[in-house]
PDB file of N, CA and C in Angstrom:
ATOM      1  N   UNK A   1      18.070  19.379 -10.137  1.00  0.00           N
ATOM      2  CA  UNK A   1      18.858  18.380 -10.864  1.00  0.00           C
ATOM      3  C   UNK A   1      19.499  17.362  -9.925  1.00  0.00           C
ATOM      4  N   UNK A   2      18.786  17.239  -8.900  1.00  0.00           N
ATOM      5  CA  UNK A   2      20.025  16.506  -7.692  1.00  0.00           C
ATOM      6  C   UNK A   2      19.250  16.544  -6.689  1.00  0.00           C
ATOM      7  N   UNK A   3      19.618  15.494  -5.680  1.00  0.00           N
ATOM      8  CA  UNK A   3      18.766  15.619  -4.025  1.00  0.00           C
ATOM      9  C   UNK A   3      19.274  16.565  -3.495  1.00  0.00           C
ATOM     10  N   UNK A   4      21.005  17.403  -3.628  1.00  0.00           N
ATOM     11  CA  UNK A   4      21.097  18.519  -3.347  1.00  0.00           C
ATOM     12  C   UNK A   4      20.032  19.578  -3.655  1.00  0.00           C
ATOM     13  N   UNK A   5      20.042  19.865  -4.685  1.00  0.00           N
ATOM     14  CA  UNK A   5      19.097  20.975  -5.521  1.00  0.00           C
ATOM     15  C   UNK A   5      17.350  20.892  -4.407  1.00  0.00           C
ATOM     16  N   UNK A   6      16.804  19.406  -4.170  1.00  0.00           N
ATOM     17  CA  UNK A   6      15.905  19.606  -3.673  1.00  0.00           C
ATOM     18  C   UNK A   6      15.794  19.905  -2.327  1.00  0.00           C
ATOM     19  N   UNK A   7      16.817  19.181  -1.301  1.00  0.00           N
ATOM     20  CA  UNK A   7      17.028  19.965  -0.182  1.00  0.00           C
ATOM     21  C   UNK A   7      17.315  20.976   0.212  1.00  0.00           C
ATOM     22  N   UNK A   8      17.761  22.285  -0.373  1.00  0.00           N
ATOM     23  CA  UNK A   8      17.970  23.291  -0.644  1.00  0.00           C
ATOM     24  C   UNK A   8      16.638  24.055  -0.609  1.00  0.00           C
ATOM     25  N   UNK A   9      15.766  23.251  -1.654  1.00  0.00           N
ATOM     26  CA  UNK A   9      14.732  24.109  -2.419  1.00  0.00           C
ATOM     27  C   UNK A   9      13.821  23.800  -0.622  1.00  0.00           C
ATOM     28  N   UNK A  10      13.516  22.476  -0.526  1.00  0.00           N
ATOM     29  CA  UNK A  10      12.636  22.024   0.426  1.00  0.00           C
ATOM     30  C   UNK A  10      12.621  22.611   1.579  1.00  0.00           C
ATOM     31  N   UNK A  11      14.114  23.022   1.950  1.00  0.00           N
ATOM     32  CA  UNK A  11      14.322  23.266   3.394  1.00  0.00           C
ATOM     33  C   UNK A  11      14.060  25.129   3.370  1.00  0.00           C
ATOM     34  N   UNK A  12      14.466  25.705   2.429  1.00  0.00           N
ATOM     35  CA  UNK A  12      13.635  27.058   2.343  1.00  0.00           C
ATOM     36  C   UNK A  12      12.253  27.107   2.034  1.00  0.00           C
ATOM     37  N   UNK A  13      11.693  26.556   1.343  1.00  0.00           N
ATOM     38  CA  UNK A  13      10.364  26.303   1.513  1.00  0.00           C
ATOM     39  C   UNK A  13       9.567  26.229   3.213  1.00  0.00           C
ATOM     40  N   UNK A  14      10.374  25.245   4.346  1.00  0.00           N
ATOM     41  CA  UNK A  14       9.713  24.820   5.163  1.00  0.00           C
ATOM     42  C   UNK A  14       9.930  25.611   5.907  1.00  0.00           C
ATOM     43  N   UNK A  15      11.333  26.187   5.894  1.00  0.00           N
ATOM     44  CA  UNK A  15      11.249  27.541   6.926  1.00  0.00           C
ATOM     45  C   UNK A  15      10.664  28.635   6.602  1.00  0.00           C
ATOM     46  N   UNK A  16      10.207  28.966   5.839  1.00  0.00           N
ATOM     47  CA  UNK A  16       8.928  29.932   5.059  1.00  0.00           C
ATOM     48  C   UNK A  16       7.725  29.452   5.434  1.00  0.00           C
ATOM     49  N   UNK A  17       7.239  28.165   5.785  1.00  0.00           N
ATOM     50  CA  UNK A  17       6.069  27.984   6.288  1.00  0.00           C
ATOM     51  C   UNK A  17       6.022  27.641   7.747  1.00  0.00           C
ATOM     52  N   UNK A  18       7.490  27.916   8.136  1.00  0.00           N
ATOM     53  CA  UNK A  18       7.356  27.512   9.313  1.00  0.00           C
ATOM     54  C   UNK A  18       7.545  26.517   9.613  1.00  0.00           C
ATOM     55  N   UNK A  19       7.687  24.627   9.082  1.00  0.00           N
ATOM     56  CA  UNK A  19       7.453  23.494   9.502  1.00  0.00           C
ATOM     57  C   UNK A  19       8.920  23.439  10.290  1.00  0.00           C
ATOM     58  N   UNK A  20       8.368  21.963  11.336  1.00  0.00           N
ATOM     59  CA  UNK A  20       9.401  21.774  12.135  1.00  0.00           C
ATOM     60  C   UNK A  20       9.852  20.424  11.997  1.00  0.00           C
ATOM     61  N   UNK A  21       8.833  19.791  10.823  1.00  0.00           N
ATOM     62  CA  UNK A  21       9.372  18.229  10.472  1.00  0.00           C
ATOM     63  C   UNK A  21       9.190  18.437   8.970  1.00  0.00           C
ATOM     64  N   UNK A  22       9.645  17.581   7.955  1.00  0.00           N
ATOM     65  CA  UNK A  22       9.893  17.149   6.511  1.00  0.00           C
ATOM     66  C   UNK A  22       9.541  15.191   7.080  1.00  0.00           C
ATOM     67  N   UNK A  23       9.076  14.677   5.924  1.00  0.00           N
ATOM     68  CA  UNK A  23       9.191  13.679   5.723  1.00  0.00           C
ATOM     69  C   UNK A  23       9.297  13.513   4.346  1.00  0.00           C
ATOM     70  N   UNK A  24      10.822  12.860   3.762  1.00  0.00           N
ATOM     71  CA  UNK A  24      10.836  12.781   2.675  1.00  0.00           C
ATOM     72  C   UNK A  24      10.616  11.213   2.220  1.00  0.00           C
ATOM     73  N   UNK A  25       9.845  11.008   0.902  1.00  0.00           N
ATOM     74  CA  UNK A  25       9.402  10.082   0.585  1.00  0.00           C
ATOM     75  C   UNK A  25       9.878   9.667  -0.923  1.00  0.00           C
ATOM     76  N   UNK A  26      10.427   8.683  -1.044  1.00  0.00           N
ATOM     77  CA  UNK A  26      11.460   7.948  -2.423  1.00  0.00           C
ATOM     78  C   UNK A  26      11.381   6.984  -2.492  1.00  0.00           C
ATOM     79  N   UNK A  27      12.269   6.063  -3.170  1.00  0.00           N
ATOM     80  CA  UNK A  27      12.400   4.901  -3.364  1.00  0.00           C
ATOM     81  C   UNK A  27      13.172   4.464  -2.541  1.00  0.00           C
ATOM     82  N   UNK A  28      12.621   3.292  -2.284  1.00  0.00           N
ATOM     83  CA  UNK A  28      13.515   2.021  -0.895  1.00  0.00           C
ATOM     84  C   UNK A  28      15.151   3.058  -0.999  1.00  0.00           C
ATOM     85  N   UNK A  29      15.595   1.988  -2.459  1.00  0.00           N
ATOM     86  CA  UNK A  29      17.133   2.119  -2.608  1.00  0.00           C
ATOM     87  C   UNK A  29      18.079   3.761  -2.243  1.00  0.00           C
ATOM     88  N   UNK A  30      16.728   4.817  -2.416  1.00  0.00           N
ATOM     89  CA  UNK A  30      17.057   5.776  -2.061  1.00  0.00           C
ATOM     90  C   UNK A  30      16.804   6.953  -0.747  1.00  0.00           C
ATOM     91  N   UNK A  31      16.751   5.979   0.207  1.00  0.00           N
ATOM     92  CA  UNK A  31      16.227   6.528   1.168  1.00  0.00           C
ATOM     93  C   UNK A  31      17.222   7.221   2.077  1.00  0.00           C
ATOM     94  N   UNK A  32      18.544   6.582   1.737  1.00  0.00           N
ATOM     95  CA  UNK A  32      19.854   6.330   2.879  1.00  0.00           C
ATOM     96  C   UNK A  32      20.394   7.501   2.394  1.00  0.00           C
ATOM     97  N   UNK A  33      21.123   7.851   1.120  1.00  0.00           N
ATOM     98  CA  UNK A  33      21.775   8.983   0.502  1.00  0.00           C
ATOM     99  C   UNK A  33      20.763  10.264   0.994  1.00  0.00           C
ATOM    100  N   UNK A  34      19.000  10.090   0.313  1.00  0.00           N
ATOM    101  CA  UNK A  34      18.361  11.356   0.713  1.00  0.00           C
ATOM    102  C   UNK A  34      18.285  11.634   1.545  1.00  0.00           C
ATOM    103  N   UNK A  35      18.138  10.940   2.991  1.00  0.00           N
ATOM    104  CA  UNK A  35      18.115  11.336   4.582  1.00  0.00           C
ATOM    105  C   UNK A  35      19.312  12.710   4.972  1.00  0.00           C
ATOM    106  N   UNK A  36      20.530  11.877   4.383  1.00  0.00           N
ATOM    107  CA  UNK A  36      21.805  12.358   4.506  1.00  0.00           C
ATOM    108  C   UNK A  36      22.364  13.525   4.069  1.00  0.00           C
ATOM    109  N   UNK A  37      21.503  13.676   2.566  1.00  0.00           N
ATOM    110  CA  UNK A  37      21.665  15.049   1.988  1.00  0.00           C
ATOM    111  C   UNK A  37      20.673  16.460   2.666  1.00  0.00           C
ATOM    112  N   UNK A  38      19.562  16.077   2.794  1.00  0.00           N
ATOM    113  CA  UNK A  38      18.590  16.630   3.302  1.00  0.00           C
ATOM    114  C   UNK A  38      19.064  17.058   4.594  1.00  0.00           C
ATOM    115  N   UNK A  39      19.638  16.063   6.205  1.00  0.00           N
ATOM    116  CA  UNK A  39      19.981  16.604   7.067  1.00  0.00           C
ATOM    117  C   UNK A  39      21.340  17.316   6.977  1.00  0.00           C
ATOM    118  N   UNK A  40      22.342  17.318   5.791  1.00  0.00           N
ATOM    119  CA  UNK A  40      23.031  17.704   5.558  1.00  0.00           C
ATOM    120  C   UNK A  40      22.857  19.158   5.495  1.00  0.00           C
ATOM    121  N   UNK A  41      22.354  19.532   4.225  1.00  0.00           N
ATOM    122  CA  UNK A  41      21.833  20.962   3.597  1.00  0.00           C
ATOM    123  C   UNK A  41      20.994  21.481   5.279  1.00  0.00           C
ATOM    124  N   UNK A  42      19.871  21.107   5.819  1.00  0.00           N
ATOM    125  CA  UNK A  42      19.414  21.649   6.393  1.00  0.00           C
ATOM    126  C   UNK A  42      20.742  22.020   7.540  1.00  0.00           C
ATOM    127  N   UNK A  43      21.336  20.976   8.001  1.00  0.00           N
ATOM    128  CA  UNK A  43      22.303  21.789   9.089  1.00  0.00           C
ATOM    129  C   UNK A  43      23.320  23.053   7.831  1.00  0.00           C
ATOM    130  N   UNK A  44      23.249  22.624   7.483  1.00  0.00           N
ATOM    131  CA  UNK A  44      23.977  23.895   6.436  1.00  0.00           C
ATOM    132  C   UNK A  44      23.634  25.131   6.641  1.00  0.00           C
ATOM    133  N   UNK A  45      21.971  25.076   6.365  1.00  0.00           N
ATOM    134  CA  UNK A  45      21.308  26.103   6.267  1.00  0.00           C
ATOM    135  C   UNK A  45      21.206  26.803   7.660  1.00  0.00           C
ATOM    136  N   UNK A  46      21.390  25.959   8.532  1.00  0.00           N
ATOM    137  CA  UNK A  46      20.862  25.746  10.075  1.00  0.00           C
ATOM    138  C   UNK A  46      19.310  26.134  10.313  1.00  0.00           C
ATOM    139  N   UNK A  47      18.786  24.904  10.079  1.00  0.00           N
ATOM    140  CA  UNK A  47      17.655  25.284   9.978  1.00  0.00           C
ATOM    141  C   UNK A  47      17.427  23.780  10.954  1.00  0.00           C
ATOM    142  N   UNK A  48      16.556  24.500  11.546  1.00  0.00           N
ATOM    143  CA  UNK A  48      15.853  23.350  13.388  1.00  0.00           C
ATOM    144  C   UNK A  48      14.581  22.625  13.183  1.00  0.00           C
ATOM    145  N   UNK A  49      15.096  21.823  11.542  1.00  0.00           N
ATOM    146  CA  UNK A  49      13.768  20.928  11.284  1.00  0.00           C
ATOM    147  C   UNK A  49      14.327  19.468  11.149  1.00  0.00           C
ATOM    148  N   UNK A  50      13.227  19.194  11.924  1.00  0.00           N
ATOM    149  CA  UNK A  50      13.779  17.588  11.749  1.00  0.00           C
ATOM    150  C   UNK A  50      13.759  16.928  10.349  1.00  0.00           C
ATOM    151  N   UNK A  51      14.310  16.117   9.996  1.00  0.00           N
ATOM    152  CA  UNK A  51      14.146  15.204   8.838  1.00  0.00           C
ATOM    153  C   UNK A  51      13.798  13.675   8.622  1.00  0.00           C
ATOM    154  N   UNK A  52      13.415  13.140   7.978  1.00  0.00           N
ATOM    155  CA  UNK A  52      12.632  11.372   8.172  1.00  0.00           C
ATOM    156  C   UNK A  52      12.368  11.179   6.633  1.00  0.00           C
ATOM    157  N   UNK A  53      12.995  10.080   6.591  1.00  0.00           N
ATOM    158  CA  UNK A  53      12.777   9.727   4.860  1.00  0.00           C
ATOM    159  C   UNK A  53      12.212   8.494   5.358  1.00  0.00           C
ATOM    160  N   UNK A  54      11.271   8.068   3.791  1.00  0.00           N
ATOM    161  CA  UNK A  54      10.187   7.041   3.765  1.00  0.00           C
ATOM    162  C   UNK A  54      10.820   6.022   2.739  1.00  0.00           C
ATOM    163  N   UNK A  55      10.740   4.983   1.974  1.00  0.00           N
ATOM    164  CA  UNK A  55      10.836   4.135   1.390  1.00  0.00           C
ATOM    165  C   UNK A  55       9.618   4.243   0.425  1.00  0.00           C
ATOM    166  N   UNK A  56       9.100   4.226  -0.529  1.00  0.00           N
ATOM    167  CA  UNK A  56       8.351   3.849  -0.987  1.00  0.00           C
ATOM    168  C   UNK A  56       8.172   2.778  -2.558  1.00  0.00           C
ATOM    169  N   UNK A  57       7.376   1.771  -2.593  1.00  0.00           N
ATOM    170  CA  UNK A  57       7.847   0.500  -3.469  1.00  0.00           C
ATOM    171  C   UNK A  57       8.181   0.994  -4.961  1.00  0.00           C
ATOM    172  N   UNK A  58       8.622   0.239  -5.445  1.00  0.00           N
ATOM    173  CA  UNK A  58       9.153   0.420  -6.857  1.00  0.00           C
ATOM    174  C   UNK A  58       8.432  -0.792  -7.875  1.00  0.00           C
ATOM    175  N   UNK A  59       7.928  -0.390  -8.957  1.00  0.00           N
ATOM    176  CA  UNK A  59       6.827  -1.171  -9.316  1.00  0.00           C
ATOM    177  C   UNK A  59       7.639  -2.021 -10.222  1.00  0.00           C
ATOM    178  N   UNK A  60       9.184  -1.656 -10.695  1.00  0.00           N
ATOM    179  CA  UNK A  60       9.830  -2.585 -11.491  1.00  0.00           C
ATOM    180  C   UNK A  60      10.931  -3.732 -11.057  1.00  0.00           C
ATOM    181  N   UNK A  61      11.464  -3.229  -9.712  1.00  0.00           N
ATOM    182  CA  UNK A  61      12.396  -4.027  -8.976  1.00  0.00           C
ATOM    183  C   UNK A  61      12.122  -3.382  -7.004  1.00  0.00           C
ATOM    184  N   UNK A  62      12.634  -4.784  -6.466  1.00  0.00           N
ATOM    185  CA  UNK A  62      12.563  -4.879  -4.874  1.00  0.00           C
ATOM    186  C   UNK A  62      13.834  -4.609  -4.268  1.00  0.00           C
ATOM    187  N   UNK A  63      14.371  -4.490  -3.361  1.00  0.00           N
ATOM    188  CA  UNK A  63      15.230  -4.812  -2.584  1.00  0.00           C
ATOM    189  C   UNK A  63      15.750  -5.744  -2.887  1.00  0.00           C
ATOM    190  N   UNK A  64      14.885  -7.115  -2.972  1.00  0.00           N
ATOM    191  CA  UNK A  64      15.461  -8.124  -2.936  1.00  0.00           C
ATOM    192  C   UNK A  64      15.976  -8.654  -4.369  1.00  0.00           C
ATOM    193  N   UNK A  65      15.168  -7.907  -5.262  1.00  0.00           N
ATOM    194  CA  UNK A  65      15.145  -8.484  -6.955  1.00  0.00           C
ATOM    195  C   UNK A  65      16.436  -7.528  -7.669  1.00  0.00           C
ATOM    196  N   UNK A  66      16.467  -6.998  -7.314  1.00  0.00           N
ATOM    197  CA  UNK A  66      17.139  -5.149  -7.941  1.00  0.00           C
ATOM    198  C   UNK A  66      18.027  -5.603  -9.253  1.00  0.00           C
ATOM    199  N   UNK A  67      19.245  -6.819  -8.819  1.00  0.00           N
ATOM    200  CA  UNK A  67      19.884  -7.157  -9.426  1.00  0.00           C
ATOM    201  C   UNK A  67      19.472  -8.350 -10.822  1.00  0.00           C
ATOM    202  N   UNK A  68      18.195  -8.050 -10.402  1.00  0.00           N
ATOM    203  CA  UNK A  68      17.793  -9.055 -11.790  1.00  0.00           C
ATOM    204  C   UNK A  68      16.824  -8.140 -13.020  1.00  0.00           C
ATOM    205  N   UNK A  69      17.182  -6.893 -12.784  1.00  0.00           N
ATOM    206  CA  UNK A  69      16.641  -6.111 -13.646  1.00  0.00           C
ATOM    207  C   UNK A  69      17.576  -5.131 -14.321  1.00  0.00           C
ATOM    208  N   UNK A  70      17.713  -4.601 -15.517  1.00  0.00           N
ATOM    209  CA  UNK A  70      18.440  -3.841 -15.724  1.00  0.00           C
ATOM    210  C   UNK A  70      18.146  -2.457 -15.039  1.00  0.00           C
ATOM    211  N   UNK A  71      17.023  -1.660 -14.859  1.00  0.00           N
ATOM    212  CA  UNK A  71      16.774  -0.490 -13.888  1.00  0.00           C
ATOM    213  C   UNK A  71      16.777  -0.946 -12.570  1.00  0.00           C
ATOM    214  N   UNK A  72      16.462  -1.413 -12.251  1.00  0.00           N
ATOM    215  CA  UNK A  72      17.434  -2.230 -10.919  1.00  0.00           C
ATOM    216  C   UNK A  72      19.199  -1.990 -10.734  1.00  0.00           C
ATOM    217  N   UNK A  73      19.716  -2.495 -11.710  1.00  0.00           N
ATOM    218  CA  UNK A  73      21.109  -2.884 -11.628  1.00  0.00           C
ATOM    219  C   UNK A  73      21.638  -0.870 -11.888  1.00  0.00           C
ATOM    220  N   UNK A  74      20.772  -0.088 -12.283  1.00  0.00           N
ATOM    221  CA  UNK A  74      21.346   1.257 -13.232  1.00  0.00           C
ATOM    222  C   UNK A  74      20.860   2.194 -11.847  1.00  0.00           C
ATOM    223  N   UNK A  75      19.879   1.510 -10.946  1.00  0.00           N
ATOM    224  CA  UNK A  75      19.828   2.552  -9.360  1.00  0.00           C
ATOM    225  C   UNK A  75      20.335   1.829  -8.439  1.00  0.00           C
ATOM    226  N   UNK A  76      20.991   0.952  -7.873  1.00  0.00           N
ATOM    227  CA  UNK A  76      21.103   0.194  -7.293  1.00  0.00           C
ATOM    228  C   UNK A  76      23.070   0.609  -7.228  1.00  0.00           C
ATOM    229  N   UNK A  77      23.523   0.245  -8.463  1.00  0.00           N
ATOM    230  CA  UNK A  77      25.053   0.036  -8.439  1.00  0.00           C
ATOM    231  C   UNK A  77      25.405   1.835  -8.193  1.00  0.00           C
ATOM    232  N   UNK A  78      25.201   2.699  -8.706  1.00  0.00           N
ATOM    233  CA  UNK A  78      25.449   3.955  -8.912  1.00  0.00           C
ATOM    234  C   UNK A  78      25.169   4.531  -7.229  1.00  0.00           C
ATOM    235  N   UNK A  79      24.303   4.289  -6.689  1.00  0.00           N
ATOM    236  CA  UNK A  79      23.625   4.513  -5.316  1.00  0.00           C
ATOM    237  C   UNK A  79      24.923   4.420  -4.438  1.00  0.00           C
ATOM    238  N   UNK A  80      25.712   3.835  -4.387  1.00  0.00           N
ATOM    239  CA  UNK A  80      26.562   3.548  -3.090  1.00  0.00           C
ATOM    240  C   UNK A  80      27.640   4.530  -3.587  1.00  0.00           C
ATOM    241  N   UNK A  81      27.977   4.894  -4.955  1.00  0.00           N
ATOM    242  CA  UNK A  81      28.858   5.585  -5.533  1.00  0.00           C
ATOM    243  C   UNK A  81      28.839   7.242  -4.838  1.00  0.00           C
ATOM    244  N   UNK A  82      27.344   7.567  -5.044  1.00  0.00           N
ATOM    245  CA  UNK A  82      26.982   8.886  -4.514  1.00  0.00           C
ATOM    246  C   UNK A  82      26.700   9.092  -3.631  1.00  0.00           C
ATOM    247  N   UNK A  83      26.481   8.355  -2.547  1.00  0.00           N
ATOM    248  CA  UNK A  83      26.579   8.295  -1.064  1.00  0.00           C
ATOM    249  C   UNK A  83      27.520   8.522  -0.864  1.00  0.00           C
ATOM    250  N   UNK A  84      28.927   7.788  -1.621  1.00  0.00           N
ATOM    251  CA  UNK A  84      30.210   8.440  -0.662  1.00  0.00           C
ATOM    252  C   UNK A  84      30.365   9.607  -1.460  1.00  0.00           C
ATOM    253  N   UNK A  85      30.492  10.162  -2.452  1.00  0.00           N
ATOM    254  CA  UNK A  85      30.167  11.799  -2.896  1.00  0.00           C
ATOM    255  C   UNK A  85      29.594  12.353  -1.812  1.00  0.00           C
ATOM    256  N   UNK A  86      28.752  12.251  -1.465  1.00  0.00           N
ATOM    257  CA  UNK A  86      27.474  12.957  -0.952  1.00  0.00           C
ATOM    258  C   UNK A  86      28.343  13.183   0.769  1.00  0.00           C
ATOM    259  N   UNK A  87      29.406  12.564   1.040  1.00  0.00           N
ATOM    260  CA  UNK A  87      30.098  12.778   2.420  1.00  0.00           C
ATOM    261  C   UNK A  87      30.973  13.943   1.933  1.00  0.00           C
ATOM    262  N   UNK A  88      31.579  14.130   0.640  1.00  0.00           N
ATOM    263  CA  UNK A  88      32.628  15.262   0.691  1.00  0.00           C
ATOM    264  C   UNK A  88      31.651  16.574  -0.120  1.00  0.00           C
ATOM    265  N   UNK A  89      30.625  16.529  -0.590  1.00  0.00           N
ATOM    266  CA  UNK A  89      30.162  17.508  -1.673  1.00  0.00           C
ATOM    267  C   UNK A  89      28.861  17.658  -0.782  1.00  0.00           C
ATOM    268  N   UNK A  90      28.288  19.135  -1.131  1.00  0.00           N
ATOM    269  CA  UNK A  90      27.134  19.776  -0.438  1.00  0.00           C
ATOM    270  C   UNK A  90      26.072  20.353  -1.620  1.00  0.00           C
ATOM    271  N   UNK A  91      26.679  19.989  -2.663  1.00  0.00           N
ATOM    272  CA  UNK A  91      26.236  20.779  -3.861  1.00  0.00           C
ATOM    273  C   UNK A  91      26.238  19.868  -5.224  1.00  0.00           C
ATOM    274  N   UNK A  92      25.995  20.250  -6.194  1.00  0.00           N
ATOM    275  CA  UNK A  92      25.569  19.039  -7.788  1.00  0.00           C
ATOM    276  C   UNK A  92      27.111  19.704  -8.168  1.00  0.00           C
ATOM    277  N   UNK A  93      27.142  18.733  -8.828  1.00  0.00           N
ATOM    278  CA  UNK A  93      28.589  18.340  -9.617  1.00  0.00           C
ATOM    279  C   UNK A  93      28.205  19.161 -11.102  1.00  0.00           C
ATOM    280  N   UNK A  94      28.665  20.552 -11.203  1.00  0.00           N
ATOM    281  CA  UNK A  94      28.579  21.267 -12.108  1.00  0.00           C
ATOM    282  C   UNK A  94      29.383  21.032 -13.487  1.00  0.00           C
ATOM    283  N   UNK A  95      30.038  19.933 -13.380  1.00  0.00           N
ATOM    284  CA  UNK A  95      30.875  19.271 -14.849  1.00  0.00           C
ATOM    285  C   UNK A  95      30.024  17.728 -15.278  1.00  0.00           C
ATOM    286  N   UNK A  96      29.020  17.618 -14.393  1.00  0.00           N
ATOM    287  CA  UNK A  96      28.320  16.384 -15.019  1.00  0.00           C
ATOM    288  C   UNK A  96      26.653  16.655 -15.414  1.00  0.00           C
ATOM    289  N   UNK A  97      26.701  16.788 -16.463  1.00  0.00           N
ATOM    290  CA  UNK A  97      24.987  17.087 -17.105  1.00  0.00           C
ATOM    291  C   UNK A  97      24.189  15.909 -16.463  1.00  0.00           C
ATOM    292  N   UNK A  98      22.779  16.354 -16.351  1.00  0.00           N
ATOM    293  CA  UNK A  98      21.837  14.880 -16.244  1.00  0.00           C
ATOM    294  C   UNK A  98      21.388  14.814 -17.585  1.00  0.00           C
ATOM    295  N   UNK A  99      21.428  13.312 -17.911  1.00  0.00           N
ATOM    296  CA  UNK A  99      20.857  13.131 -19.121  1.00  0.00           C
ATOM    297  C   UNK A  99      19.252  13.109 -19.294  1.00  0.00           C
TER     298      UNK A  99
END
């Protein structure tokens, strides 16, 4: 339910297979928060894998356009919100459902 939830899942996964790199791959706008959560959880876990997030395009809005779309404007504005979450919390916010 959360980039928590998947770094968690990912980073036991990789130490079960052994890997010593992840490259995680998302959207542009979300590359900065997932890096952060991911090396987060993994030092959590302490686990001695590197981490590298990718960008990948978004077929409805750019970087540069974001704000001229409404799904643009609904990942874009919320994004900077949960980044600073994402500095005090290690875990999903168990009083907020995903819709």
């Amino acid at each position: 339910t959360s980039t928590f939830d998947e770094a968690y899942d990912v980073g036991r996964f990789a130490q079960t297979r052994g890997y010593k790199r992840v490259i995680i791959v998302t959207d542009n706008y979300h590359t900065k928060r997932a890096l952060y959560a991911f090396t987060k959880i993994f030092s959590k876990l302490e686990l001695e894998i590197e981490v590298e997030a990718m960008g990948a395009s978004n077929l409805v809005f750019t970087q540069d356009n974001w704000y001229t779309t409404e799904a643009g404007l609904q990942a874009y504005i919320p994004e900077g919100i949960k980044y600073i979450l994402y500095h005090f919390l290690d875990t999903n916010l168990h009083n907020i459902k995903p819709h």
